[in-house]
PDB file of N, CA and C in Angstrom:
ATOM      1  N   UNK A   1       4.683  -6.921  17.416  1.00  0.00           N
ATOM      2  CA  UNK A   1       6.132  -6.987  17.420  1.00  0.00           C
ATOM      3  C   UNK A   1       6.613  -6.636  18.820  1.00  0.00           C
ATOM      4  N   UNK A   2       7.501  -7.263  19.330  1.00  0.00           N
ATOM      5  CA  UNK A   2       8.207  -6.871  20.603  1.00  0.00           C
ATOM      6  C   UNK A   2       8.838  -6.115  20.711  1.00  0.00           C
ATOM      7  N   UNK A   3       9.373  -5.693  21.559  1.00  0.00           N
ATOM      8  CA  UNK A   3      10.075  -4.676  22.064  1.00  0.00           C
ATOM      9  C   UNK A   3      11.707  -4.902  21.604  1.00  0.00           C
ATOM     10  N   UNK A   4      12.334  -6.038  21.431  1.00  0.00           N
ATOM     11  CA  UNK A   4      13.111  -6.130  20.863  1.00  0.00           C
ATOM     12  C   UNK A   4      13.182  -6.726  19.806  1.00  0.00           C
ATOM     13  N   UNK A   5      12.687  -7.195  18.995  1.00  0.00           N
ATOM     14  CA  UNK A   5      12.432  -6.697  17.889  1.00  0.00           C
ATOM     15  C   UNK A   5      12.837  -5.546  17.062  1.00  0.00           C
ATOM     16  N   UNK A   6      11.839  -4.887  17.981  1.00  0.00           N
ATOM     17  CA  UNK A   6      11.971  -3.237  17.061  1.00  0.00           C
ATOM     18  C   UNK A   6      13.412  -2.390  17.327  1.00  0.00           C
ATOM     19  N   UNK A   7      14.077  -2.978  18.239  1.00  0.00           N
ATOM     20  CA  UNK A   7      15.303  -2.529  18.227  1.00  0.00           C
ATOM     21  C   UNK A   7      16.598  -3.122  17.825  1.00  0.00           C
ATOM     22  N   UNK A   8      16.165  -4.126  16.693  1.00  0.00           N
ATOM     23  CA  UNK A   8      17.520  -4.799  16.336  1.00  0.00           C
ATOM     24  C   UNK A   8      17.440  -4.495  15.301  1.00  0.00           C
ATOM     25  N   UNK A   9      18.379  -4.441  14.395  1.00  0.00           N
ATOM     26  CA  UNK A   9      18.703  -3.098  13.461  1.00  0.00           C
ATOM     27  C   UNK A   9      18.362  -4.843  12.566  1.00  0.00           C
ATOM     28  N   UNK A  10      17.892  -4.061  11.006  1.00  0.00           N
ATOM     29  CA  UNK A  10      18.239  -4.860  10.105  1.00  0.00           C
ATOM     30  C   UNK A  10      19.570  -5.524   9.744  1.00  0.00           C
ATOM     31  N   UNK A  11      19.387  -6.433   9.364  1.00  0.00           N
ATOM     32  CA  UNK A  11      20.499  -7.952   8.452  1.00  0.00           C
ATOM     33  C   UNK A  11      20.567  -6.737   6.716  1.00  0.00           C
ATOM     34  N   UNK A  12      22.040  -7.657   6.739  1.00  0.00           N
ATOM     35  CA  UNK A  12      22.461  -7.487   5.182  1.00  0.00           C
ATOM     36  C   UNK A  12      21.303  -8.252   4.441  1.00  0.00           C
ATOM     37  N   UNK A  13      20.864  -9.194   5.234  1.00  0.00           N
ATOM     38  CA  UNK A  13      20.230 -10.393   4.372  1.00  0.00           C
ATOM     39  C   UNK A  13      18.724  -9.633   3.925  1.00  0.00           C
ATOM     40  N   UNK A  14      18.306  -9.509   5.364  1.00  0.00           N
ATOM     41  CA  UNK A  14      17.031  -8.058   5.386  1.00  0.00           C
ATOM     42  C   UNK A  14      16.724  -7.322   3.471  1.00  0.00           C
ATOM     43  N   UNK A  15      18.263  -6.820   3.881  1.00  0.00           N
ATOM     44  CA  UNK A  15      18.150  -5.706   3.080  1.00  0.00           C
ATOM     45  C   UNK A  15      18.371  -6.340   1.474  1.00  0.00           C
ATOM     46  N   UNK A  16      18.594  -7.271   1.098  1.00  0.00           N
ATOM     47  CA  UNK A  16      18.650  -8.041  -0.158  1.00  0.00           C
ATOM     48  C   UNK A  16      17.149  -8.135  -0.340  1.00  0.00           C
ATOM     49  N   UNK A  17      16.480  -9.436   0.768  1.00  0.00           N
ATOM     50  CA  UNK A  17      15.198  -9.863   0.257  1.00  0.00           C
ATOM     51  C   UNK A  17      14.184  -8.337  -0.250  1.00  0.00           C
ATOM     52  N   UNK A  18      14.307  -7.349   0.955  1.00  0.00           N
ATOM     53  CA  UNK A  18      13.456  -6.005   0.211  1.00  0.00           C
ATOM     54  C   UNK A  18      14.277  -5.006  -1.103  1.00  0.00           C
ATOM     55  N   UNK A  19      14.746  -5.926  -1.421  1.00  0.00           N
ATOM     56  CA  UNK A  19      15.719  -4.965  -2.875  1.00  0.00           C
ATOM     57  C   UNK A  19      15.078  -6.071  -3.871  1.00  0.00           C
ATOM     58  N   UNK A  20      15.260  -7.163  -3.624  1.00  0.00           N
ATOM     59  CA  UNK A  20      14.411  -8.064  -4.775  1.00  0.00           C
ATOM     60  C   UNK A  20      12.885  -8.022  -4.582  1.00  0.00           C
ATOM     61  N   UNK A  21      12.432  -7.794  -3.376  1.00  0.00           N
ATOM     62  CA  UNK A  21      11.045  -7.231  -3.603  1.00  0.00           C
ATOM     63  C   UNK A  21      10.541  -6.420  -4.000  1.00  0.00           C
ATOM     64  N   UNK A  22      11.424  -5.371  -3.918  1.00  0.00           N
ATOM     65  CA  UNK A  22      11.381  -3.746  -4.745  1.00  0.00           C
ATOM     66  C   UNK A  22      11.628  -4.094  -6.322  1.00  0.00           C
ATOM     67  N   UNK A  23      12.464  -5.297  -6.992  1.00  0.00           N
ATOM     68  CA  UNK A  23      12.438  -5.372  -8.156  1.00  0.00           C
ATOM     69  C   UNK A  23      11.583  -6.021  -8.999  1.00  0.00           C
ATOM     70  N   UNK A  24      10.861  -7.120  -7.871  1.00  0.00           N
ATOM     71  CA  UNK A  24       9.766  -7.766  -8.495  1.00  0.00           C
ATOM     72  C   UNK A  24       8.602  -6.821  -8.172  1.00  0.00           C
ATOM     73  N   UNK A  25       8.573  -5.796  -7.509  1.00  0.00           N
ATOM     74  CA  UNK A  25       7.333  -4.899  -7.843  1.00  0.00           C
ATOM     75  C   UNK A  25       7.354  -3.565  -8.713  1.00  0.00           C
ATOM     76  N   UNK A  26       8.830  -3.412  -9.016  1.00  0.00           N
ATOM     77  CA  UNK A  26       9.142  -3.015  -9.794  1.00  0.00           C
ATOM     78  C   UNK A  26       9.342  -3.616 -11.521  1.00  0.00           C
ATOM     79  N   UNK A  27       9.146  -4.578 -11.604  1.00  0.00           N
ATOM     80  CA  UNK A  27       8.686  -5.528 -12.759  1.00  0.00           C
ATOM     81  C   UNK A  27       7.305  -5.529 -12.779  1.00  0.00           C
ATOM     82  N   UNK A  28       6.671  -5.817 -12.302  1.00  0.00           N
ATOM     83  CA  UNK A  28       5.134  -5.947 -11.911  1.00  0.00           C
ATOM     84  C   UNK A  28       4.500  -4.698 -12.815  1.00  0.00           C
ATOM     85  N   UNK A  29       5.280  -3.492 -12.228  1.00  0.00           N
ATOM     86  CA  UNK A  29       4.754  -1.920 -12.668  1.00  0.00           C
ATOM     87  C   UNK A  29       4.768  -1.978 -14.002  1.00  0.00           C
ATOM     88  N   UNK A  30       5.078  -2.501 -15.166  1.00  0.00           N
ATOM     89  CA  UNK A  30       5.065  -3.188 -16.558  1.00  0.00           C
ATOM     90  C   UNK A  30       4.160  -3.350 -16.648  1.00  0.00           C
ATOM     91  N   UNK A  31       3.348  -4.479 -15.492  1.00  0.00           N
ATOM     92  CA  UNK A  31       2.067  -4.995 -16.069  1.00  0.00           C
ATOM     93  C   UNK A  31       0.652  -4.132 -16.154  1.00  0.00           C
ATOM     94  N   UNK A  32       0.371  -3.690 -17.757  1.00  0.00           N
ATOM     95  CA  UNK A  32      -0.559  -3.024 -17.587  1.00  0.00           C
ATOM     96  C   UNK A  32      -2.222  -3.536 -17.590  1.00  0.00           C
ATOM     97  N   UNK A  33      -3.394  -3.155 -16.928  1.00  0.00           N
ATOM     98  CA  UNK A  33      -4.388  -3.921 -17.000  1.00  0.00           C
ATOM     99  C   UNK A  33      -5.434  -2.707 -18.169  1.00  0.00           C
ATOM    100  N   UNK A  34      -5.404  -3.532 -19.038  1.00  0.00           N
ATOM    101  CA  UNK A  34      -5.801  -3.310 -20.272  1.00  0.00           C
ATOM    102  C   UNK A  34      -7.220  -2.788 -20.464  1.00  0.00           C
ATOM    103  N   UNK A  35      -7.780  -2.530 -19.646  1.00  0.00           N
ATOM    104  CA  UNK A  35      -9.540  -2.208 -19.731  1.00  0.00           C
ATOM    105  C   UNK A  35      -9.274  -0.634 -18.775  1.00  0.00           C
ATOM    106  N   UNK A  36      -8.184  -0.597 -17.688  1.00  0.00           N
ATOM    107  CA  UNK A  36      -8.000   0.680 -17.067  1.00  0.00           C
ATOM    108  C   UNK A  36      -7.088   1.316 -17.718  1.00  0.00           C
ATOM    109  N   UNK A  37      -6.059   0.814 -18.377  1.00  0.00           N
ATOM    110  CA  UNK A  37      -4.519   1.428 -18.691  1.00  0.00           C
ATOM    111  C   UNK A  37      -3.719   1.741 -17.611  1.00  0.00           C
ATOM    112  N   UNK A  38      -4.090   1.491 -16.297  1.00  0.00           N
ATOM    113  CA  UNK A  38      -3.028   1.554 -14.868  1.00  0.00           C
ATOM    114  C   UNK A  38      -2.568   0.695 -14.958  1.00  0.00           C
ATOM    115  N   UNK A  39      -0.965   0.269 -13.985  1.00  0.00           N
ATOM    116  CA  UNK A  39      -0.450  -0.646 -13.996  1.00  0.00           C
ATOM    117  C   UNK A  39      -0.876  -1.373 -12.455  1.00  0.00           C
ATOM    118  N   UNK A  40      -0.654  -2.840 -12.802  1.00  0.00           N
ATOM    119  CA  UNK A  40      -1.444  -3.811 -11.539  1.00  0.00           C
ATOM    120  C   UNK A  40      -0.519  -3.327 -10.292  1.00  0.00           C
ATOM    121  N   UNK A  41       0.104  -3.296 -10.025  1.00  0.00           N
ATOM    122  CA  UNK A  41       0.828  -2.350  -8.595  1.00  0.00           C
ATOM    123  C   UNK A  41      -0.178  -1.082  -8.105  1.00  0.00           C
ATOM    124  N   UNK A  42       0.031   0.015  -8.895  1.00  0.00           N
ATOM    125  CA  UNK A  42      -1.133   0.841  -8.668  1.00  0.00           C
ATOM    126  C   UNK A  42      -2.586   1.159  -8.517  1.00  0.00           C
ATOM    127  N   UNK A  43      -2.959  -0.427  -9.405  1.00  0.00           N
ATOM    128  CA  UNK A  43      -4.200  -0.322  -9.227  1.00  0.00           C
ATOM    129  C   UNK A  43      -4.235  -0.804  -7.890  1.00  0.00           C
ATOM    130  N   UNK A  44      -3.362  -1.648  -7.265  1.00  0.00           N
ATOM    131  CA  UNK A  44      -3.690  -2.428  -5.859  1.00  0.00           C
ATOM    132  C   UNK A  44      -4.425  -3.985  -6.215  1.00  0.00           C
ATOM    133  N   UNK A  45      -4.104  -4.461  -7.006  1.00  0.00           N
ATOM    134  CA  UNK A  45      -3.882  -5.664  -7.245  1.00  0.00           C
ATOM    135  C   UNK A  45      -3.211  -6.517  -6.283  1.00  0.00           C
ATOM    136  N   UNK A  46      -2.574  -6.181  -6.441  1.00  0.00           N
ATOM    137  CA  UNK A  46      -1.136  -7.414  -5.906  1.00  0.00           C
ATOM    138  C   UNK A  46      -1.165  -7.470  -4.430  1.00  0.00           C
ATOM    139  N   UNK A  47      -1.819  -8.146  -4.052  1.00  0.00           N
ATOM    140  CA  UNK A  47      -2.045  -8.205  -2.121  1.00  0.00           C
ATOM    141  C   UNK A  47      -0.600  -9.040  -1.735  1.00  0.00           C
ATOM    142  N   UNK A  48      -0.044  -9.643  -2.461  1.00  0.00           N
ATOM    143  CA  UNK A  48       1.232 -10.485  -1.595  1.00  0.00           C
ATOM    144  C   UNK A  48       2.194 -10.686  -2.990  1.00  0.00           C
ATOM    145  N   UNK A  49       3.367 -10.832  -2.426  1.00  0.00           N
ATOM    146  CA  UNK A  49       4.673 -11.249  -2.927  1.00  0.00           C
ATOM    147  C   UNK A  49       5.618 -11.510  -2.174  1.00  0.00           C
ATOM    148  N   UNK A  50       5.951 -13.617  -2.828  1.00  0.00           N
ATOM    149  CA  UNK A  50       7.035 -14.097  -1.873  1.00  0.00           C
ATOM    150  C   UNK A  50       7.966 -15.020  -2.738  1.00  0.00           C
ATOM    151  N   UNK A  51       8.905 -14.796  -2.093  1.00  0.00           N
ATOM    152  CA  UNK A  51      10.000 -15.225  -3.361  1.00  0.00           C
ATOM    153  C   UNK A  51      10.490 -16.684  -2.141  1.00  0.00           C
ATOM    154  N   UNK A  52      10.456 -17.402  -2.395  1.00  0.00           N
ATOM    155  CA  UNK A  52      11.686 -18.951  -1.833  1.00  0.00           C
ATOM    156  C   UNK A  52      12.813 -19.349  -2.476  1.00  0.00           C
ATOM    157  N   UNK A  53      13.670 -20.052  -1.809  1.00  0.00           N
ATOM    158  CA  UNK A  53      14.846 -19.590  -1.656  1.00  0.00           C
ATOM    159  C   UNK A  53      15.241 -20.722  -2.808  1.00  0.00           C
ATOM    160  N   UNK A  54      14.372 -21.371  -3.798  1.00  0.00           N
ATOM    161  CA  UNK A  54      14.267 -22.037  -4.951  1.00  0.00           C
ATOM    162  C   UNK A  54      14.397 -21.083  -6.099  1.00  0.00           C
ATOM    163  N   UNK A  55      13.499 -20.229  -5.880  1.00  0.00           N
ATOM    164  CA  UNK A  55      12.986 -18.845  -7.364  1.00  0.00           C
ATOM    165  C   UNK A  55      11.868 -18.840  -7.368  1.00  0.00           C
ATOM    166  N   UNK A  56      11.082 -19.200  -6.823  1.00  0.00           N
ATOM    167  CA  UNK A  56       9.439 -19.581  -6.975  1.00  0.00           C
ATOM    168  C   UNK A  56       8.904 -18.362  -6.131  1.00  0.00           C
ATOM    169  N   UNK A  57       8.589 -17.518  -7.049  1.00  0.00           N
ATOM    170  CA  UNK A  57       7.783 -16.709  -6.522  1.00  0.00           C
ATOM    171  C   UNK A  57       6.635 -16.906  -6.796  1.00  0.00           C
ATOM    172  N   UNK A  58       5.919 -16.124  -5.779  1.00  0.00           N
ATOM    173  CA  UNK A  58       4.170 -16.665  -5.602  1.00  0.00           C
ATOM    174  C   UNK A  58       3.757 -15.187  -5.204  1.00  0.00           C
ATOM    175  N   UNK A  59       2.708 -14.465  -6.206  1.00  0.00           N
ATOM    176  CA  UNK A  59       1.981 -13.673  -6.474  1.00  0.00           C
ATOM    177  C   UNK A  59       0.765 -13.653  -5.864  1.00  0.00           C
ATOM    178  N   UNK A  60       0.646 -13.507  -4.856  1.00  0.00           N
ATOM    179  CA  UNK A  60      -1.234 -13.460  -4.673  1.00  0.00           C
ATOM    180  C   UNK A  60      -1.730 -12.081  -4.817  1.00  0.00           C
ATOM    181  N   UNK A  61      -2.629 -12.425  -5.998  1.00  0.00           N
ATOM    182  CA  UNK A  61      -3.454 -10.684  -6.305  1.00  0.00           C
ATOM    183  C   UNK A  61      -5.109 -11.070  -6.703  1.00  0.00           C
ATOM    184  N   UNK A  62      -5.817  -9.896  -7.077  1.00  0.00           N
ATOM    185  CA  UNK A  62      -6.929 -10.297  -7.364  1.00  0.00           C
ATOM    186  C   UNK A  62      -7.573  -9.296  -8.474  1.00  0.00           C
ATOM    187  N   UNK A  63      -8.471  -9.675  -8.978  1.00  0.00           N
ATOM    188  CA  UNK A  63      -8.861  -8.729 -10.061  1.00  0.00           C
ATOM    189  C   UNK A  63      -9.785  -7.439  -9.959  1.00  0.00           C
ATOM    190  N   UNK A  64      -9.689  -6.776 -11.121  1.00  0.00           N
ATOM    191  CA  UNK A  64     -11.238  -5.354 -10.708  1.00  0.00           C
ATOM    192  C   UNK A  64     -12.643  -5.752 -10.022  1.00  0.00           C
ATOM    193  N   UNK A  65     -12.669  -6.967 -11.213  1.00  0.00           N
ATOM    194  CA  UNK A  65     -14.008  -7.763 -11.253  1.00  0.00           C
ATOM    195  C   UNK A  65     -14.118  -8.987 -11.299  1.00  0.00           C
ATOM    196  N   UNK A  66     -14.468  -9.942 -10.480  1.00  0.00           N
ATOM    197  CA  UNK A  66     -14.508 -11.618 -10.692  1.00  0.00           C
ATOM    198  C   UNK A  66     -15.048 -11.871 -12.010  1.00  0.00           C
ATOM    199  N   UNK A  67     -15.730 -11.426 -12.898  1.00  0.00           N
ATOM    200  CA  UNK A  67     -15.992 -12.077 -13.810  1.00  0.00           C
ATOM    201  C   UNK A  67     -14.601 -11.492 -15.121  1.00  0.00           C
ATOM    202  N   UNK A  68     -13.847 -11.026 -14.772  1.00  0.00           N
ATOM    203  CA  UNK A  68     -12.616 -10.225 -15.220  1.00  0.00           C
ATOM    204  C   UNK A  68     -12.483 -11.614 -16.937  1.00  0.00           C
ATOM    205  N   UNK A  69     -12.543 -11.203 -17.932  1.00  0.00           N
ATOM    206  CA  UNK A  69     -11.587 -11.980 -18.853  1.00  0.00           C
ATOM    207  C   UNK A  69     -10.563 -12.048 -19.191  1.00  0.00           C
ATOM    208  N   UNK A  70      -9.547 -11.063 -18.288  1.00  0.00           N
ATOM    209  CA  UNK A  70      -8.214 -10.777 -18.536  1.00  0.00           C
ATOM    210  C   UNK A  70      -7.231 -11.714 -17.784  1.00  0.00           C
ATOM    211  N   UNK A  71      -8.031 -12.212 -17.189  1.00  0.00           N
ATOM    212  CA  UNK A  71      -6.879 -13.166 -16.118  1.00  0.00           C
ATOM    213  C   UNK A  71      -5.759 -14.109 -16.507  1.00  0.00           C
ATOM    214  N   UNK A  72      -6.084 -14.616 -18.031  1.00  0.00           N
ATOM    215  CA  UNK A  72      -4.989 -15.285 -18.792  1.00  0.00           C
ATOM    216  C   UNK A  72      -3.637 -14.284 -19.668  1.00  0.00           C
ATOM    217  N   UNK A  73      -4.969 -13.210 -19.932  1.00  0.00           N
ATOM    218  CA  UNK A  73      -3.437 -12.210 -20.603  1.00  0.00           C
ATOM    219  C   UNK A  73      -2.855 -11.464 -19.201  1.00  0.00           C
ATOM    220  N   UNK A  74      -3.230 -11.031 -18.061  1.00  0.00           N
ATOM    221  CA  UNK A  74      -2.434 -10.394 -17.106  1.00  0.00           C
ATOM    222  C   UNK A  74      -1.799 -11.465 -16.636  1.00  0.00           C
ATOM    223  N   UNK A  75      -1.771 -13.210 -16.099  1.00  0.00           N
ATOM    224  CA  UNK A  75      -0.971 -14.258 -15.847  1.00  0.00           C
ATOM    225  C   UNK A  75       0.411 -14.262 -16.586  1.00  0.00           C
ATOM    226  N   UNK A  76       0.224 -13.964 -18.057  1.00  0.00           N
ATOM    227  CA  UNK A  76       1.007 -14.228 -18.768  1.00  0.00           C
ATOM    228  C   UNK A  76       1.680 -12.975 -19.178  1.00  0.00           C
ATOM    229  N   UNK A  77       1.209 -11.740 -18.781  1.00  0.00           N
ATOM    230  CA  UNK A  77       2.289 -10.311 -18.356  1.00  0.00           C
ATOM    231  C   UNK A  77       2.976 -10.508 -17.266  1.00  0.00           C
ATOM    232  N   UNK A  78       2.059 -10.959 -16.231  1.00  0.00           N
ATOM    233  CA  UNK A  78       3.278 -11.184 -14.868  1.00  0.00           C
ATOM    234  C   UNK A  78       4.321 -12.272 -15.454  1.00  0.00           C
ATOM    235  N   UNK A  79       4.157 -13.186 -16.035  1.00  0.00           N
ATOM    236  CA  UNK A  79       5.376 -14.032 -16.046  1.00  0.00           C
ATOM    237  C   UNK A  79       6.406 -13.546 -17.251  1.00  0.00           C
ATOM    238  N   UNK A  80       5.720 -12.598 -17.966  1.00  0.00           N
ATOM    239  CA  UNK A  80       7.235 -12.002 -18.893  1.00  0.00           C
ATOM    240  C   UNK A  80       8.017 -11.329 -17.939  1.00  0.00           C
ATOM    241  N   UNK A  81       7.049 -10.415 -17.384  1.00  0.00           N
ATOM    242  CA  UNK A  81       8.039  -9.294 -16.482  1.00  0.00           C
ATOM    243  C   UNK A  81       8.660  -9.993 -15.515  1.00  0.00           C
ATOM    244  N   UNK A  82       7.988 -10.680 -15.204  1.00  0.00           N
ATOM    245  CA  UNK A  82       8.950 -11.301 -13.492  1.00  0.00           C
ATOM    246  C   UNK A  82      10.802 -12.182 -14.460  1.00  0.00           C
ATOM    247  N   UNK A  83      10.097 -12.709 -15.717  1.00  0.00           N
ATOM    248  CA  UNK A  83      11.769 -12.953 -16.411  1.00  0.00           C
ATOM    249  C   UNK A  83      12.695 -12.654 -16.413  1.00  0.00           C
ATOM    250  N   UNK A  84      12.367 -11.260 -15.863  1.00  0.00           N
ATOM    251  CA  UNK A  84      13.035 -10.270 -16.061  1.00  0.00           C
ATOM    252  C   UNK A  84      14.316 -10.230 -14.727  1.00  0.00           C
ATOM    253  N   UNK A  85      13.862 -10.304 -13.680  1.00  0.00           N
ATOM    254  CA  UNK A  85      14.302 -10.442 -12.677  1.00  0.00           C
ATOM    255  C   UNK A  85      14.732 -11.849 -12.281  1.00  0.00           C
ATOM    256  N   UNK A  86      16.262 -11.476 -12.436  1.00  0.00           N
ATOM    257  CA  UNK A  86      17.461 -13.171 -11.672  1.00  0.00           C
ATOM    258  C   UNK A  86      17.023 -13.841 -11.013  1.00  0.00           C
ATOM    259  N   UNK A  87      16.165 -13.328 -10.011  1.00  0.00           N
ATOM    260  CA  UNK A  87      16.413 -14.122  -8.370  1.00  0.00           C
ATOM    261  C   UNK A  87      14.567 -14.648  -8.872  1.00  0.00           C
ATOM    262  N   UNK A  88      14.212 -14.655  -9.623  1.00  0.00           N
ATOM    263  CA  UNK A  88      13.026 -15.709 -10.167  1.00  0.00           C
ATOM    264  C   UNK A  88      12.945 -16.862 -11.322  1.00  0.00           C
ATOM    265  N   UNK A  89      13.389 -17.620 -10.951  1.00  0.00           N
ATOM    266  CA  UNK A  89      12.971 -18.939 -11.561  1.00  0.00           C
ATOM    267  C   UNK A  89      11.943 -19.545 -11.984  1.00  0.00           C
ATOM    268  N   UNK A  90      10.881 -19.134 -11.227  1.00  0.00           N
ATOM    269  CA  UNK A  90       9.229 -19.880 -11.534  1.00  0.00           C
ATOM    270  C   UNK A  90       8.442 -18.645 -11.067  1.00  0.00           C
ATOM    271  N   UNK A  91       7.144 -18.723 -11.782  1.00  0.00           N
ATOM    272  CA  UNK A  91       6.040 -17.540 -10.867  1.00  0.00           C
ATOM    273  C   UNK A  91       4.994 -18.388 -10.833  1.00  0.00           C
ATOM    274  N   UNK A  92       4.109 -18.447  -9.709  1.00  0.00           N
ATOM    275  CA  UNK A  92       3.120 -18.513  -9.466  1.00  0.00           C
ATOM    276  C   UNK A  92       1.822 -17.646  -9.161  1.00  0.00           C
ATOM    277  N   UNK A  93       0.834 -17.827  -9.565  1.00  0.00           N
ATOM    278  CA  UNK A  93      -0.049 -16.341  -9.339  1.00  0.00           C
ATOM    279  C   UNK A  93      -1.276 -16.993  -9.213  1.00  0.00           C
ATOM    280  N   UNK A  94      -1.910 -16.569  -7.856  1.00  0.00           N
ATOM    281  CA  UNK A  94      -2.971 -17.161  -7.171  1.00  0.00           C
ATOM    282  C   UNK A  94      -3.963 -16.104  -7.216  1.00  0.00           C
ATOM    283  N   UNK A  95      -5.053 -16.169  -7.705  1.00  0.00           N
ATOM    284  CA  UNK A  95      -6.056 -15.449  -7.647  1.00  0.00           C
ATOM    285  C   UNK A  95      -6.929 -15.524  -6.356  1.00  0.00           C
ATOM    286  N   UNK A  96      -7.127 -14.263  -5.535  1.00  0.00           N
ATOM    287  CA  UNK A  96      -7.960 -14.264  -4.501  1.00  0.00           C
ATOM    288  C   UNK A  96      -9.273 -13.412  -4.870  1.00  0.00           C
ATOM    289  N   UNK A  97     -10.304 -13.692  -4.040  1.00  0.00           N
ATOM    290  CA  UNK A  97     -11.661 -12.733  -4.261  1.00  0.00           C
ATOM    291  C   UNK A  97     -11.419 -12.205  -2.741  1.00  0.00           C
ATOM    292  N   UNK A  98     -10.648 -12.431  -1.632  1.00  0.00           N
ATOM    293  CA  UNK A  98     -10.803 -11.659  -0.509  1.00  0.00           C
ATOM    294  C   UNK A  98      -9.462 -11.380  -0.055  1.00  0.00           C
ATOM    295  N   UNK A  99      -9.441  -9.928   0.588  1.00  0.00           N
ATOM    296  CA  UNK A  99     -10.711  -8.814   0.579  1.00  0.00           C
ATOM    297  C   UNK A  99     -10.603  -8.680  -0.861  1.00  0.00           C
ATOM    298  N   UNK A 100     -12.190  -8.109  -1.318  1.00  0.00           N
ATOM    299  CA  UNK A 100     -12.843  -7.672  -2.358  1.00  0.00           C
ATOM    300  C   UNK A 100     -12.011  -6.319  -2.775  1.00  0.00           C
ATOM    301  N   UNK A 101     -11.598  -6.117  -4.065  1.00  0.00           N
ATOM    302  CA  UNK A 101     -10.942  -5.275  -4.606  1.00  0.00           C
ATOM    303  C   UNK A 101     -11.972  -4.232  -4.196  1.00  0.00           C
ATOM    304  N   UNK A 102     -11.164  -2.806  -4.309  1.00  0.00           N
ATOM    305  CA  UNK A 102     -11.722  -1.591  -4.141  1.00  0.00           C
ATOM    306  C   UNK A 102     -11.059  -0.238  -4.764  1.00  0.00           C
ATOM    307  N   UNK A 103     -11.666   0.804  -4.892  1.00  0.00           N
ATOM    308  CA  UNK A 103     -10.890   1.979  -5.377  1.00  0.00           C
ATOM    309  C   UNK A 103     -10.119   2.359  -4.338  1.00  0.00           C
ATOM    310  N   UNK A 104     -10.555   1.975  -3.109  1.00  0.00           N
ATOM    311  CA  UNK A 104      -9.695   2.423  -1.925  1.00  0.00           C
ATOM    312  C   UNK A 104      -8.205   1.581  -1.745  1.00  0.00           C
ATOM    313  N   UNK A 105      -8.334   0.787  -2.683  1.00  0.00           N
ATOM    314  CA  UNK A 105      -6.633   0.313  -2.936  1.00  0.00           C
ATOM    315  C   UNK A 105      -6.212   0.869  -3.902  1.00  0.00           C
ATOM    316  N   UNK A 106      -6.192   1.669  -4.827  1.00  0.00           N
ATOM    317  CA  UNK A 106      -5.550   2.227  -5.601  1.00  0.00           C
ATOM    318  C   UNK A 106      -4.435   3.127  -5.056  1.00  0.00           C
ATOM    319  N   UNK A 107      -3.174   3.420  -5.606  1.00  0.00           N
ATOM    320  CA  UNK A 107      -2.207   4.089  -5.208  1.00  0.00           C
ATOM    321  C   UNK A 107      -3.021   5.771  -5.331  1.00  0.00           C
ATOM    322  N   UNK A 108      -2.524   6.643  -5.184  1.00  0.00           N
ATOM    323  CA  UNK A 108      -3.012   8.293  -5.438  1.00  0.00           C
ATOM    324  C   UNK A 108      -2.422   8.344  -7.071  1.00  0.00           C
ATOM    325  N   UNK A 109      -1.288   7.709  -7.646  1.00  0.00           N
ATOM    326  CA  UNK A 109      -1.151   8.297  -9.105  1.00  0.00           C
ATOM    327  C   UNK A 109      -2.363   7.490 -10.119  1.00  0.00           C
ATOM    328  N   UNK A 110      -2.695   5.786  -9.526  1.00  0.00           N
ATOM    329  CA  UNK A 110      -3.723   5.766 -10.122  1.00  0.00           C
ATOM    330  C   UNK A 110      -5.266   6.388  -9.676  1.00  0.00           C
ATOM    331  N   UNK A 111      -5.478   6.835  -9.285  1.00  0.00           N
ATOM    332  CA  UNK A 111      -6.463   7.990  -8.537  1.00  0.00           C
ATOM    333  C   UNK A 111      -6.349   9.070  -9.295  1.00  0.00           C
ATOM    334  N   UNK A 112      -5.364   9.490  -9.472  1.00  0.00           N
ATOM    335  CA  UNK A 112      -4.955  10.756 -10.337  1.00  0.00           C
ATOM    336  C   UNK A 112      -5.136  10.331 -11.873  1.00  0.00           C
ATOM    337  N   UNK A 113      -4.705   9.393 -12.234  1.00  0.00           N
ATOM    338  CA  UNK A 113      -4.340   9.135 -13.714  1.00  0.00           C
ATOM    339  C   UNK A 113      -5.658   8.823 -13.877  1.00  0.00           C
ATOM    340  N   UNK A 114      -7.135   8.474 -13.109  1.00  0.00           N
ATOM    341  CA  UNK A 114      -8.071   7.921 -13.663  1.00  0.00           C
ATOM    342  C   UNK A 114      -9.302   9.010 -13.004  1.00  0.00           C
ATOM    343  N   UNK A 115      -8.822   9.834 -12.463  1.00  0.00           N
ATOM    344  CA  UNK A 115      -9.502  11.214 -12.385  1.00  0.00           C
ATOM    345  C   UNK A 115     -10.938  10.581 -11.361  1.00  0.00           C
ATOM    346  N   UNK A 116     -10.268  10.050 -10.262  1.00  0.00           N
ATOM    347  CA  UNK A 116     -10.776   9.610  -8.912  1.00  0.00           C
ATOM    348  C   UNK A 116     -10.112  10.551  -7.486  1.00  0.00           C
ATOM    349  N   UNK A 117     -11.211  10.988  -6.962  1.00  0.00           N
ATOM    350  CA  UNK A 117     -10.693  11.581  -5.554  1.00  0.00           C
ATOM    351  C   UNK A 117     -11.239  10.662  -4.738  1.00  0.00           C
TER     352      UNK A 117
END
């Protein structure tokens, strides 16, 4: 980032797109993954979220385990919860294998809640 850049204060506009990002990851926190009981935010799932200026948000996350069988019931938790939220019209959710999930993405409450230091 440049130097100016870092000194131009945020847009109203700024501050919308990270309030609907805060709500679609705040929807997200709903989604629970059913073999841990954490929710996919905390576990560190969710590597990306982008909303266009259609409604089409696009989810890129990835699972515990590639051979995961949950990938149709957590698809279909993200798209109740994201309903939830106005400024989404469509979801998309792209499964990645890289980078390789880890405990070292977990938030500290799922760390805590699953009795990991």
């Amino acid at each position: 980032m440049s130097e100016i850049e870092k000194d131009v204060a945020p847009t109203e506009e700024d501050a919308e797109v990270d309030a609907v990002r805060d709500n679609i990851l705040t929807a997200l926190e709903s989604v629970i993954d059913p073999e841990l009981g954490i929710d996919i935010v905390n576990l560190g799932l969710i590597y990306g979220v982008d909303l266009n200026e259609e409604g089409l948000c696009h989810i890129k996350m990835t699972l515990t385990t590639m051979g995961c069988p949950l990938s149709d019931l957590l698809n279909e938790q993200i798209n109740q919860a994201l309903s939830e939220v106005p400024e989404v019209k469509d979801v998309e959710v792209e499964l990645v294998w890289y980078p390789a999930w880890s405990v070292d993405k977990m938030s500290r409450y799922a760390r805590i809640a699953l009795g990991i230091r």
